[in-house]
PDB file of N, CA and C in Angstrom:
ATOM      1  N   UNK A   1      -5.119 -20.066 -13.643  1.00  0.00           N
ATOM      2  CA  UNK A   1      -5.388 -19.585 -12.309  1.00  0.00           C
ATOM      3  C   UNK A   1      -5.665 -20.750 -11.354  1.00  0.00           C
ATOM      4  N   UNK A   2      -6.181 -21.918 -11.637  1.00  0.00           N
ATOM      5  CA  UNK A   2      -6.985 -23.001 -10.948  1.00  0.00           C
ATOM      6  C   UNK A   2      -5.633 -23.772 -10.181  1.00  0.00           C
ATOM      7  N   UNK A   3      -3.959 -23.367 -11.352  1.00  0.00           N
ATOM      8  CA  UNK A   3      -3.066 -24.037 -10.521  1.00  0.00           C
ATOM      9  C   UNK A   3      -2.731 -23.401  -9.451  1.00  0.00           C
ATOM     10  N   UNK A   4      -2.395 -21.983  -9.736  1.00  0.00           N
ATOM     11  CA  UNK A   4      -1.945 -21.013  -8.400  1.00  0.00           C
ATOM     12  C   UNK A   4      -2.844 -21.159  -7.330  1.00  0.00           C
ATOM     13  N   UNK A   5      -3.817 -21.342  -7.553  1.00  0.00           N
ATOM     14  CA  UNK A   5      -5.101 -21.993  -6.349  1.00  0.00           C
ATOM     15  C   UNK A   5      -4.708 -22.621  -5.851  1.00  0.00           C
ATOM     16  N   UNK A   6      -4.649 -23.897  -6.474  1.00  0.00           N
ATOM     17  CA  UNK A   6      -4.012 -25.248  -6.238  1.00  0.00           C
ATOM     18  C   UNK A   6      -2.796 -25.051  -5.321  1.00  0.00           C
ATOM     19  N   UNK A   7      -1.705 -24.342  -5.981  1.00  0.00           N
ATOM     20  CA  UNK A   7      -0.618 -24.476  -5.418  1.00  0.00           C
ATOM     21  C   UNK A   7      -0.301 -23.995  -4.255  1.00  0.00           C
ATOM     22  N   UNK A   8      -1.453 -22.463  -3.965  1.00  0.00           N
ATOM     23  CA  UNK A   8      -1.642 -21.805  -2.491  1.00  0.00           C
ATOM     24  C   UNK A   8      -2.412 -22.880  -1.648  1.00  0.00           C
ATOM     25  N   UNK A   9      -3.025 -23.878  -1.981  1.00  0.00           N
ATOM     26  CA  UNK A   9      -4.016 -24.192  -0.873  1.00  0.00           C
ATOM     27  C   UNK A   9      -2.767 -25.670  -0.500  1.00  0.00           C
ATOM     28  N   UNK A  10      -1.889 -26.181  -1.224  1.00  0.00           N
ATOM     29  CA  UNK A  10      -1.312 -27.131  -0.760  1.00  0.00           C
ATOM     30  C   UNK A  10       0.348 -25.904   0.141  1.00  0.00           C
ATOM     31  N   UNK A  11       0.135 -24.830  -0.052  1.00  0.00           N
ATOM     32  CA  UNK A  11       1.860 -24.019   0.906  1.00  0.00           C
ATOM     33  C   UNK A  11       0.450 -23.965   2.247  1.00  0.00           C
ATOM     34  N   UNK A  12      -0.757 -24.085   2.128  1.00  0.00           N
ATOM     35  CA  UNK A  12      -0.951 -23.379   3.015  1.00  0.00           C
ATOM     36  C   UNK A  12      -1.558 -24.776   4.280  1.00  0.00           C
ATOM     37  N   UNK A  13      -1.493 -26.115   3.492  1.00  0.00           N
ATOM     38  CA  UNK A  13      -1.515 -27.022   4.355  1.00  0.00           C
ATOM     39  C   UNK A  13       0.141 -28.050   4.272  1.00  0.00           C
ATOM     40  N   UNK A  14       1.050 -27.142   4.073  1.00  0.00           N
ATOM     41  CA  UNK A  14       2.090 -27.585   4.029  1.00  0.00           C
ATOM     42  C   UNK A  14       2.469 -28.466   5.376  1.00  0.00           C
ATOM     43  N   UNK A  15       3.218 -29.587   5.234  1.00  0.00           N
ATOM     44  CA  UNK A  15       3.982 -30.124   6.407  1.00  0.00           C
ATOM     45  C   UNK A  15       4.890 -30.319   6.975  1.00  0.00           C
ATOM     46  N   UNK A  16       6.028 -29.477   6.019  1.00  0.00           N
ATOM     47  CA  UNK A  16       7.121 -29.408   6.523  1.00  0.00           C
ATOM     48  C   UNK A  16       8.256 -27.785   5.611  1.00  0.00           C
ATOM     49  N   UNK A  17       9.242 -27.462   5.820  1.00  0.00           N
ATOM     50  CA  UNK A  17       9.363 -26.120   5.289  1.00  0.00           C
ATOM     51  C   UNK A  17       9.534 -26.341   3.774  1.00  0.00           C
ATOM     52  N   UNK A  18      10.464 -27.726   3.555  1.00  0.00           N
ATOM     53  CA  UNK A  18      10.997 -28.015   2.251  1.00  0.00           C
ATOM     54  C   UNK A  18       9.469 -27.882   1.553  1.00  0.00           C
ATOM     55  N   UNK A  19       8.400 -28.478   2.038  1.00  0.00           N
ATOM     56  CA  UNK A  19       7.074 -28.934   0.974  1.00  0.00           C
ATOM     57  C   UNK A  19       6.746 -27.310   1.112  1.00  0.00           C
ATOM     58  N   UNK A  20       6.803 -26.567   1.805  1.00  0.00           N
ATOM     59  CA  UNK A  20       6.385 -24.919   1.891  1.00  0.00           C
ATOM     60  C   UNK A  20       6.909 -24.091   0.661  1.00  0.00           C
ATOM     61  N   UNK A  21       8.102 -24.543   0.522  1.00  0.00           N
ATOM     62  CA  UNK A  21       9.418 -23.713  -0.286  1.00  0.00           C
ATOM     63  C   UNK A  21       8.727 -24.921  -1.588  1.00  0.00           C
ATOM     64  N   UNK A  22       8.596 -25.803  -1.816  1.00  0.00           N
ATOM     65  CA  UNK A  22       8.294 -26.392  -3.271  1.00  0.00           C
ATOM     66  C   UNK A  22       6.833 -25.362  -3.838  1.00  0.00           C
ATOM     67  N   UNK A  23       5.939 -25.668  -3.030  1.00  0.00           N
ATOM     68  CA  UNK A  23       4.945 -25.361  -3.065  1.00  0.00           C
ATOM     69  C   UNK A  23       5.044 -23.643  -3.871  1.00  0.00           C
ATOM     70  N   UNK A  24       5.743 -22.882  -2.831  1.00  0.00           N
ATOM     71  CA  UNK A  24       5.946 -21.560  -3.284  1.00  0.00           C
ATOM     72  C   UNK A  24       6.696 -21.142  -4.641  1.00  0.00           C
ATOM     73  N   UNK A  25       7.388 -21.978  -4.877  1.00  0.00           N
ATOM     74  CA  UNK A  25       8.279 -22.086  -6.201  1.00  0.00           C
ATOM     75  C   UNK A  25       6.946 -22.615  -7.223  1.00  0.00           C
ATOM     76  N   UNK A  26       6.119 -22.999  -6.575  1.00  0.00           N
ATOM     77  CA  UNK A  26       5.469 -23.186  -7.959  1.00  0.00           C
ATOM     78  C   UNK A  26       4.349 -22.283  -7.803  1.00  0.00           C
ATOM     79  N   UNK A  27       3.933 -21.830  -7.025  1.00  0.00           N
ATOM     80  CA  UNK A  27       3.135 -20.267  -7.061  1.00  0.00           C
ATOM     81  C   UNK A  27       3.994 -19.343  -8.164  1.00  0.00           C
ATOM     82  N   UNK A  28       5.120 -19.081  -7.610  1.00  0.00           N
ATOM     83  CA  UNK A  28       6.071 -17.993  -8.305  1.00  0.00           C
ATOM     84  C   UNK A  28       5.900 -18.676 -10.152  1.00  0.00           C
ATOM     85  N   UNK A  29       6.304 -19.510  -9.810  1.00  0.00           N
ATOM     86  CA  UNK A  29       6.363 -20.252 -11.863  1.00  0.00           C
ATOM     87  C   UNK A  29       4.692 -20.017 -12.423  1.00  0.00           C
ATOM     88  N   UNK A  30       3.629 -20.099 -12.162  1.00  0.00           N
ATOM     89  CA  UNK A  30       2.575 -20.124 -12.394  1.00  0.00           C
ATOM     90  C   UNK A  30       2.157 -18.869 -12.509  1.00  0.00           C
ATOM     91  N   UNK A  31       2.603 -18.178 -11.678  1.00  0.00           N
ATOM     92  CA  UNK A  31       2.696 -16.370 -11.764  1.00  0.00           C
ATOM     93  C   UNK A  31       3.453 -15.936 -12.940  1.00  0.00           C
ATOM     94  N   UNK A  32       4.481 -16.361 -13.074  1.00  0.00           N
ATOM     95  CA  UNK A  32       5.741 -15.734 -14.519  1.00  0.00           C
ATOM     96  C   UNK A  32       4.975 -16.501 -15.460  1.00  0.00           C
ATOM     97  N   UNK A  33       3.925 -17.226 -15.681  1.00  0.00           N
ATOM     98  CA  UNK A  33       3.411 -18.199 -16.638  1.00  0.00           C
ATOM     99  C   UNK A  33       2.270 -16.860 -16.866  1.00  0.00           C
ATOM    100  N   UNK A  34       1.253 -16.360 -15.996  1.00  0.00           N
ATOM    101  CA  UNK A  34       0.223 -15.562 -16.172  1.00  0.00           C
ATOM    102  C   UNK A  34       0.750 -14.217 -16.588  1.00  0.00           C
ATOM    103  N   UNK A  35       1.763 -13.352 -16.588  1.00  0.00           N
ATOM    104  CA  UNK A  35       1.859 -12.004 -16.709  1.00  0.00           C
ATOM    105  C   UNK A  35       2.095 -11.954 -18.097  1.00  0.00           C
ATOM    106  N   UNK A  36       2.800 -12.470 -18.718  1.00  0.00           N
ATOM    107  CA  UNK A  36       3.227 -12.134 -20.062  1.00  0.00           C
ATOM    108  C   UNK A  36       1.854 -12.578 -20.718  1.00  0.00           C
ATOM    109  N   UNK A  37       0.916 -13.497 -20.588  1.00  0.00           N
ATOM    110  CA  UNK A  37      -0.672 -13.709 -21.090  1.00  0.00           C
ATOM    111  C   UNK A  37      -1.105 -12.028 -20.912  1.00  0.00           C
ATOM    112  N   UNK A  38      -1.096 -11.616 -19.816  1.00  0.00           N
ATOM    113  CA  UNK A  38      -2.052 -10.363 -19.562  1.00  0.00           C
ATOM    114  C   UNK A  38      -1.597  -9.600 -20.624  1.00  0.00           C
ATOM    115  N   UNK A  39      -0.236  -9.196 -20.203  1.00  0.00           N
ATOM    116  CA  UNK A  39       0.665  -8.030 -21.506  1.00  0.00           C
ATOM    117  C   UNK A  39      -0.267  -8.277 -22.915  1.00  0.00           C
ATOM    118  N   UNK A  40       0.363  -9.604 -23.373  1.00  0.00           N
ATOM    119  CA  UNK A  40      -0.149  -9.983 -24.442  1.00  0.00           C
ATOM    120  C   UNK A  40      -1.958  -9.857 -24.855  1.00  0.00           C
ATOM    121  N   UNK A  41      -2.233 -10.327 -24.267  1.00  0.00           N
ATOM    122  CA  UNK A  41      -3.594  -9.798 -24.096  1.00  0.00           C
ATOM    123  C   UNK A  41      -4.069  -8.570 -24.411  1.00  0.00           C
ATOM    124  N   UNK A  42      -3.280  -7.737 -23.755  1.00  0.00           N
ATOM    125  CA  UNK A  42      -3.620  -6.024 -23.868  1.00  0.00           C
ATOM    126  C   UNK A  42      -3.103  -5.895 -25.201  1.00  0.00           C
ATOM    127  N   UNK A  43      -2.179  -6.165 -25.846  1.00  0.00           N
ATOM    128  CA  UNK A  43      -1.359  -5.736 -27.150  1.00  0.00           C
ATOM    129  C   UNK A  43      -2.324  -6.457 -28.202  1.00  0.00           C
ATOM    130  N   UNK A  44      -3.301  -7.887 -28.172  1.00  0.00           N
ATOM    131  CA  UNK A  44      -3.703  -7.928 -28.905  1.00  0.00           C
ATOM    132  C   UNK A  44      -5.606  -7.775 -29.008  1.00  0.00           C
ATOM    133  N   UNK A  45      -5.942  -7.207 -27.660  1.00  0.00           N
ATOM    134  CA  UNK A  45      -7.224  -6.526 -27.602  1.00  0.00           C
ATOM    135  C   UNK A  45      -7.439  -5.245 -28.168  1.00  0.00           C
ATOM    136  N   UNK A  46      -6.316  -4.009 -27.879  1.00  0.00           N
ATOM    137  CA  UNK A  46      -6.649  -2.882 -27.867  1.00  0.00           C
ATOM    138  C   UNK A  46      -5.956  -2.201 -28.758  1.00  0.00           C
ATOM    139  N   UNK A  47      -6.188  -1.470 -29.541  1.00  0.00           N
ATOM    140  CA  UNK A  47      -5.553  -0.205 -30.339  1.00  0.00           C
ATOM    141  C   UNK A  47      -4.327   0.239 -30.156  1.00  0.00           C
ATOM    142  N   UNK A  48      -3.714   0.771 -30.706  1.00  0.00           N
ATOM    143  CA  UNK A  48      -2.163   1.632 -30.043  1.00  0.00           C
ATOM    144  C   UNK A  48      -2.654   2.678 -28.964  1.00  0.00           C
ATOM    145  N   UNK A  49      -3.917   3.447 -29.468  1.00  0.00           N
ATOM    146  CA  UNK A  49      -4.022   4.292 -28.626  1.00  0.00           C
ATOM    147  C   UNK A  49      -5.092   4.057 -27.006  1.00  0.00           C
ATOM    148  N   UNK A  50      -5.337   2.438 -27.458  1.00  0.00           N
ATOM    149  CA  UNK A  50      -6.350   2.525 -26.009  1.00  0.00           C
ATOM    150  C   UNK A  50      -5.138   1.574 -25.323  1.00  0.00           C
ATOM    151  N   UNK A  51      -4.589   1.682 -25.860  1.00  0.00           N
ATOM    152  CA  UNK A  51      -2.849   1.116 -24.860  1.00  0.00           C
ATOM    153  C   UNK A  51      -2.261   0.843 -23.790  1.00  0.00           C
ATOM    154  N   UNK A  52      -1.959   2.617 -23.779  1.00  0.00           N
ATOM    155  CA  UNK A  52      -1.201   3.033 -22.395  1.00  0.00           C
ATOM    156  C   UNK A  52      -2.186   2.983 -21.646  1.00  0.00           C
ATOM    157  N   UNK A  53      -3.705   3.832 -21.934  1.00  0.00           N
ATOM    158  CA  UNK A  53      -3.695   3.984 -19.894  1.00  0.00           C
ATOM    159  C   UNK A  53      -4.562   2.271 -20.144  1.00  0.00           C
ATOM    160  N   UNK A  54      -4.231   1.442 -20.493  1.00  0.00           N
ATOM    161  CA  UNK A  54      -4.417  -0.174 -19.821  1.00  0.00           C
ATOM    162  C   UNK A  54      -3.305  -0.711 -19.285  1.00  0.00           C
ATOM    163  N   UNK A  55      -2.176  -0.261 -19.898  1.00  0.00           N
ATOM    164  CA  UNK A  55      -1.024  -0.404 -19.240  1.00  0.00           C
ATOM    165  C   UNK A  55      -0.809   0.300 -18.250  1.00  0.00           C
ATOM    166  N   UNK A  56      -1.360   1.697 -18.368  1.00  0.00           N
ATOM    167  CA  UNK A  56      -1.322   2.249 -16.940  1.00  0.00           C
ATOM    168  C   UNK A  56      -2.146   1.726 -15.813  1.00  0.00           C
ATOM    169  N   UNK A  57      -3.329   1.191 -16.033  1.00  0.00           N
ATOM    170  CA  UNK A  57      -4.213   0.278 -15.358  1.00  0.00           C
ATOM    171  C   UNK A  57      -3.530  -0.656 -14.884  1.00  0.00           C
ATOM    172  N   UNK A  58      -2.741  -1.732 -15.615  1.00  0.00           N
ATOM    173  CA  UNK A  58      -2.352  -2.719 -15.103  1.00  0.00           C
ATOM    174  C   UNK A  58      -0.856  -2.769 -14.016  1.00  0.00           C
ATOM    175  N   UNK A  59      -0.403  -1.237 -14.915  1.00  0.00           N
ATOM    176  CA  UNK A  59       0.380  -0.973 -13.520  1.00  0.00           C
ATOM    177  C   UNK A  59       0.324  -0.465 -12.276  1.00  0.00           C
ATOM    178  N   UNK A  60      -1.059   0.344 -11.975  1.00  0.00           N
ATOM    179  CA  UNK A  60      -1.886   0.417 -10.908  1.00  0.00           C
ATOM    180  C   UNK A  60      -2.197  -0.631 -10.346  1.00  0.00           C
ATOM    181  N   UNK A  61      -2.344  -1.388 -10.643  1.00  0.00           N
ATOM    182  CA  UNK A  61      -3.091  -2.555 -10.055  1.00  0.00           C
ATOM    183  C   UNK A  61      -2.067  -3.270  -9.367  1.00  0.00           C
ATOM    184  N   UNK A  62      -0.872  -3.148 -10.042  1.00  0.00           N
ATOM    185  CA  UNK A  62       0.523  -4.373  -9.709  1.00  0.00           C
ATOM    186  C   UNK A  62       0.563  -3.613  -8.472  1.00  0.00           C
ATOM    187  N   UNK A  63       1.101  -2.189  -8.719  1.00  0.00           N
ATOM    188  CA  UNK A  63       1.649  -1.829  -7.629  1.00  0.00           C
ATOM    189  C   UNK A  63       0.990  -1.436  -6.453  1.00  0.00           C
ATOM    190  N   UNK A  64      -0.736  -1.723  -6.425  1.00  0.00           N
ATOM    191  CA  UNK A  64      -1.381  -1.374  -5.549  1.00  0.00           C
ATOM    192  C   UNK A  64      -1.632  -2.752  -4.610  1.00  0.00           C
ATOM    193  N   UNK A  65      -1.152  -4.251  -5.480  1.00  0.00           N
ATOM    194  CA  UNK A  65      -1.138  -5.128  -5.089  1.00  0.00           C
ATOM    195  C   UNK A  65       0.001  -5.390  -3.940  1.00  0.00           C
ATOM    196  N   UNK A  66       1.219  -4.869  -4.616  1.00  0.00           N
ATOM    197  CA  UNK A  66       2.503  -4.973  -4.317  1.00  0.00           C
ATOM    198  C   UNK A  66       2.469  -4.531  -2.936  1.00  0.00           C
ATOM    199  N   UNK A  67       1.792  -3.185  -2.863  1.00  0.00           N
ATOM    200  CA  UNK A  67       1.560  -2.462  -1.644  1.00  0.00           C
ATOM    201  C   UNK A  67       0.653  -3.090  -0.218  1.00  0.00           C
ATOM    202  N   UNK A  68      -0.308  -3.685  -0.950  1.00  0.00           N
ATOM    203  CA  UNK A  68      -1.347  -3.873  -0.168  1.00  0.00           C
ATOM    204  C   UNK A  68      -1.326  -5.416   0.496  1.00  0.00           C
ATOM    205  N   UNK A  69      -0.525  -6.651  -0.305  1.00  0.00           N
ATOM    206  CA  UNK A  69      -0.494  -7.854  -0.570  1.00  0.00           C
ATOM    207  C   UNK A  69       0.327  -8.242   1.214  1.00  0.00           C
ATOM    208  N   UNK A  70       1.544  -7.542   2.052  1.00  0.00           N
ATOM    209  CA  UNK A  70       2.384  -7.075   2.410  1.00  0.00           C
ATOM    210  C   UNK A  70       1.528  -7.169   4.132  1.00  0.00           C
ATOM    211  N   UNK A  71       0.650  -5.970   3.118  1.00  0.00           N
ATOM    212  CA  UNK A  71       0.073  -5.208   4.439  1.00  0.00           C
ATOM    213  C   UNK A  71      -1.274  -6.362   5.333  1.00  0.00           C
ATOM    214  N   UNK A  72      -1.952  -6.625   4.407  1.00  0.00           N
ATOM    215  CA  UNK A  72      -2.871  -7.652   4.718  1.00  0.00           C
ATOM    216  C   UNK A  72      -2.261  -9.213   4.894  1.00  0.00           C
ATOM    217  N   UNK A  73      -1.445  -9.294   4.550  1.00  0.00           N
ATOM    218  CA  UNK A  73      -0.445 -10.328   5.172  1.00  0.00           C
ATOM    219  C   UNK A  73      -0.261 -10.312   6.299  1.00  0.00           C
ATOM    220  N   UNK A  74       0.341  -9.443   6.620  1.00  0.00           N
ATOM    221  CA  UNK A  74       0.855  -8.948   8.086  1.00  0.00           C
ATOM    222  C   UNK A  74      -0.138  -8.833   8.927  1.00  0.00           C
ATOM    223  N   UNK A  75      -1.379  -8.693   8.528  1.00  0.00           N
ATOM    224  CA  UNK A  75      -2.664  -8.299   9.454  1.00  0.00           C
ATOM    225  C   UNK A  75      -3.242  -9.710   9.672  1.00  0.00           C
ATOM    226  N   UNK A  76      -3.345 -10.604   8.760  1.00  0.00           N
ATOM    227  CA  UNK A  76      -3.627 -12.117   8.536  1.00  0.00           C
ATOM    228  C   UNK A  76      -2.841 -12.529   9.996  1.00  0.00           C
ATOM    229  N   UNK A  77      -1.541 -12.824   9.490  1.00  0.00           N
ATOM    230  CA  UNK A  77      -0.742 -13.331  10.374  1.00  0.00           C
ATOM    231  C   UNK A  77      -0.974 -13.029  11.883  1.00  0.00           C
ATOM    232  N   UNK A  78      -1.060 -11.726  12.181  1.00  0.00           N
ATOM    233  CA  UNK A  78      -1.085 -11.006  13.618  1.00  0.00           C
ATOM    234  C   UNK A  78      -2.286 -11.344  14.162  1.00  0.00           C
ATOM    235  N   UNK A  79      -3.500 -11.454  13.265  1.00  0.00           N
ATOM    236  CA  UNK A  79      -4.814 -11.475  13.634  1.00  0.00           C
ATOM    237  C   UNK A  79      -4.895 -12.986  13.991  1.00  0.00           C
ATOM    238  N   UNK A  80      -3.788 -14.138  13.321  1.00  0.00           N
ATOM    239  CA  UNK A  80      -4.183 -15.636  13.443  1.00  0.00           C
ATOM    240  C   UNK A  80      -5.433 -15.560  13.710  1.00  0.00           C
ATOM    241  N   UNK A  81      -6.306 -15.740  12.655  1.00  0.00           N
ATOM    242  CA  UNK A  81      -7.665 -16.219  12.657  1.00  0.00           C
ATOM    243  C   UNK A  81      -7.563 -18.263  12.640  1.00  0.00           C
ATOM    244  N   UNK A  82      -8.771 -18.670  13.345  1.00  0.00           N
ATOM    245  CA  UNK A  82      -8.952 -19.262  13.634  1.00  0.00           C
ATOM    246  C   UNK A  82      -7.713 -20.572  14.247  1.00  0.00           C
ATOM    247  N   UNK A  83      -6.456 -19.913  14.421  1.00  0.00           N
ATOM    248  CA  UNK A  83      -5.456 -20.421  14.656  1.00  0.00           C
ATOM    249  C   UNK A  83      -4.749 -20.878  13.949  1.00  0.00           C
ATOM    250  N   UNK A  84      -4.655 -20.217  12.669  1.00  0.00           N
ATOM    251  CA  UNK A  84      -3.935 -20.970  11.835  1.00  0.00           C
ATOM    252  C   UNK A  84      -3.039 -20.339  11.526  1.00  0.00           C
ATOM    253  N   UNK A  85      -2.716 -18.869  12.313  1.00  0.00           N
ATOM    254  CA  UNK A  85      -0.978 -18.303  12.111  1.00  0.00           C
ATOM    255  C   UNK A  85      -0.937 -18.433  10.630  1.00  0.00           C
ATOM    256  N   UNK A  86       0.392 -18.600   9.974  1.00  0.00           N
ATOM    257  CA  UNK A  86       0.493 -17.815   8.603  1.00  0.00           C
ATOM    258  C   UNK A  86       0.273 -18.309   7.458  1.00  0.00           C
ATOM    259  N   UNK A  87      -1.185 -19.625   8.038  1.00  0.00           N
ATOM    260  CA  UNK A  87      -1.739 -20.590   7.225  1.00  0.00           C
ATOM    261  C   UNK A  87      -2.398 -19.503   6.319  1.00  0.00           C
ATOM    262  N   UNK A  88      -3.269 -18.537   6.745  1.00  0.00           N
ATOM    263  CA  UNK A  88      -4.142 -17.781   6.608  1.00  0.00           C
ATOM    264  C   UNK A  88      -3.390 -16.943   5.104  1.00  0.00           C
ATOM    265  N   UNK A  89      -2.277 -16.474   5.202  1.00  0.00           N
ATOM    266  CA  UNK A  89      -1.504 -16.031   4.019  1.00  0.00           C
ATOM    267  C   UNK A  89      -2.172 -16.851   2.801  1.00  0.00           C
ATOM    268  N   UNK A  90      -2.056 -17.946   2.847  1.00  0.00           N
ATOM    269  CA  UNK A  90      -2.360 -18.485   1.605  1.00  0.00           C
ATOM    270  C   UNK A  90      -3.456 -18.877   1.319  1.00  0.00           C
ATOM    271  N   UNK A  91      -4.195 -19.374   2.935  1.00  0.00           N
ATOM    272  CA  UNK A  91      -5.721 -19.432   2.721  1.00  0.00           C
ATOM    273  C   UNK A  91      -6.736 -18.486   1.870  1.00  0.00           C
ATOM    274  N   UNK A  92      -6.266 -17.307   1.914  1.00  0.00           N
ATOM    275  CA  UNK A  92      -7.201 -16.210   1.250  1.00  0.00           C
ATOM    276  C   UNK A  92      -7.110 -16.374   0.035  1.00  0.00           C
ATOM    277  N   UNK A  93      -6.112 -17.173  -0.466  1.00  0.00           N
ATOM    278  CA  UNK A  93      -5.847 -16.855  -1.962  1.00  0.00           C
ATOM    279  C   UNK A  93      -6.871 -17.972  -3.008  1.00  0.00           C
ATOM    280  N   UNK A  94      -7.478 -18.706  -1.713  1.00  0.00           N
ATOM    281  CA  UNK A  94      -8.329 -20.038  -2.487  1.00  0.00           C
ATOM    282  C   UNK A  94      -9.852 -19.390  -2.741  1.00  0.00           C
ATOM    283  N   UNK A  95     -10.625 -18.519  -2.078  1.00  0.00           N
ATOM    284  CA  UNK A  95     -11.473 -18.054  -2.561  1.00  0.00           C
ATOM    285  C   UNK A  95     -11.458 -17.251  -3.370  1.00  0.00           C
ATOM    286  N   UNK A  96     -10.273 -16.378  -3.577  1.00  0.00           N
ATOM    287  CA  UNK A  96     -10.188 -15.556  -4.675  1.00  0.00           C
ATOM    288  C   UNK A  96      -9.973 -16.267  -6.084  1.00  0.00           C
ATOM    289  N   UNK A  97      -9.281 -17.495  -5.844  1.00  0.00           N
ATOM    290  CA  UNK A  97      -8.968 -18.037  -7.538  1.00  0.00           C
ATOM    291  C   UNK A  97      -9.798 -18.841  -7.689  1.00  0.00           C
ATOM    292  N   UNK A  98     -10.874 -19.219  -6.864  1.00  0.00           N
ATOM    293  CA  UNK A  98     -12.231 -19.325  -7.130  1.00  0.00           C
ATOM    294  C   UNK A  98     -13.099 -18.810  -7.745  1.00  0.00           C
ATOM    295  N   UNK A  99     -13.368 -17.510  -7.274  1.00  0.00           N
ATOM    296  CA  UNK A  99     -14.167 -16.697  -8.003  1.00  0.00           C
ATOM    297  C   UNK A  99     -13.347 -16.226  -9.457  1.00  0.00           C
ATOM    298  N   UNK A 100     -12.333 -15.814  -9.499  1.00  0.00           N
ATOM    299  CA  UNK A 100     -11.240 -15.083 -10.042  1.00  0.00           C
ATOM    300  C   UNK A 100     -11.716 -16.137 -11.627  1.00  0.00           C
TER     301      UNK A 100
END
């Protein structure tokens, strides 16, 4: 998690589009690096039968992300807090993989 941190807080002081687009390519790789851990995770924590609804959990969660990720983006951006326009997209993501 500490890289996807990493890797949001350098797209989000990016300086040019190419370093934006590197940056994001390695969000995305660091992401396909974490999901198959979670899966796995669940297959070797839980029972056959405490399973599904974790899988159903975790597909709640994707798709509530999927939904919501979009929306608060868009509100980030519009709201440009403290002037930093669509710095803010990625800014949020450093206190969360902080705590996270």
């Amino acid at each position: 998690m500490l890289q996807r941190t990493m890797a949001s807080a350098a797209a989000a002081f990016a300086w040019s589009g190419d370093v934006l687009v590197v940056t994001r390519v390695a969000q995305g790789l660091f992401a396909a690096l974490m999901v198959p851990q979670l899966l796995a995770s669940a297959q070797a924590l839980f029972t056959p039968r405490e399973r599904a609804p974790m899988y159903g959990l975790i597909g709640g969660v994707a798709s509530l992300a999927a939904v919501a990720g979009p929306v608060l983006g868009g509100w980030l951006v519009d709201a440009d807090l403290w002037g930093l326009g669509w710095r803010t997209v990625f800014l949020i993501n450093i206190p969360v993989g902080i705590v996270w």
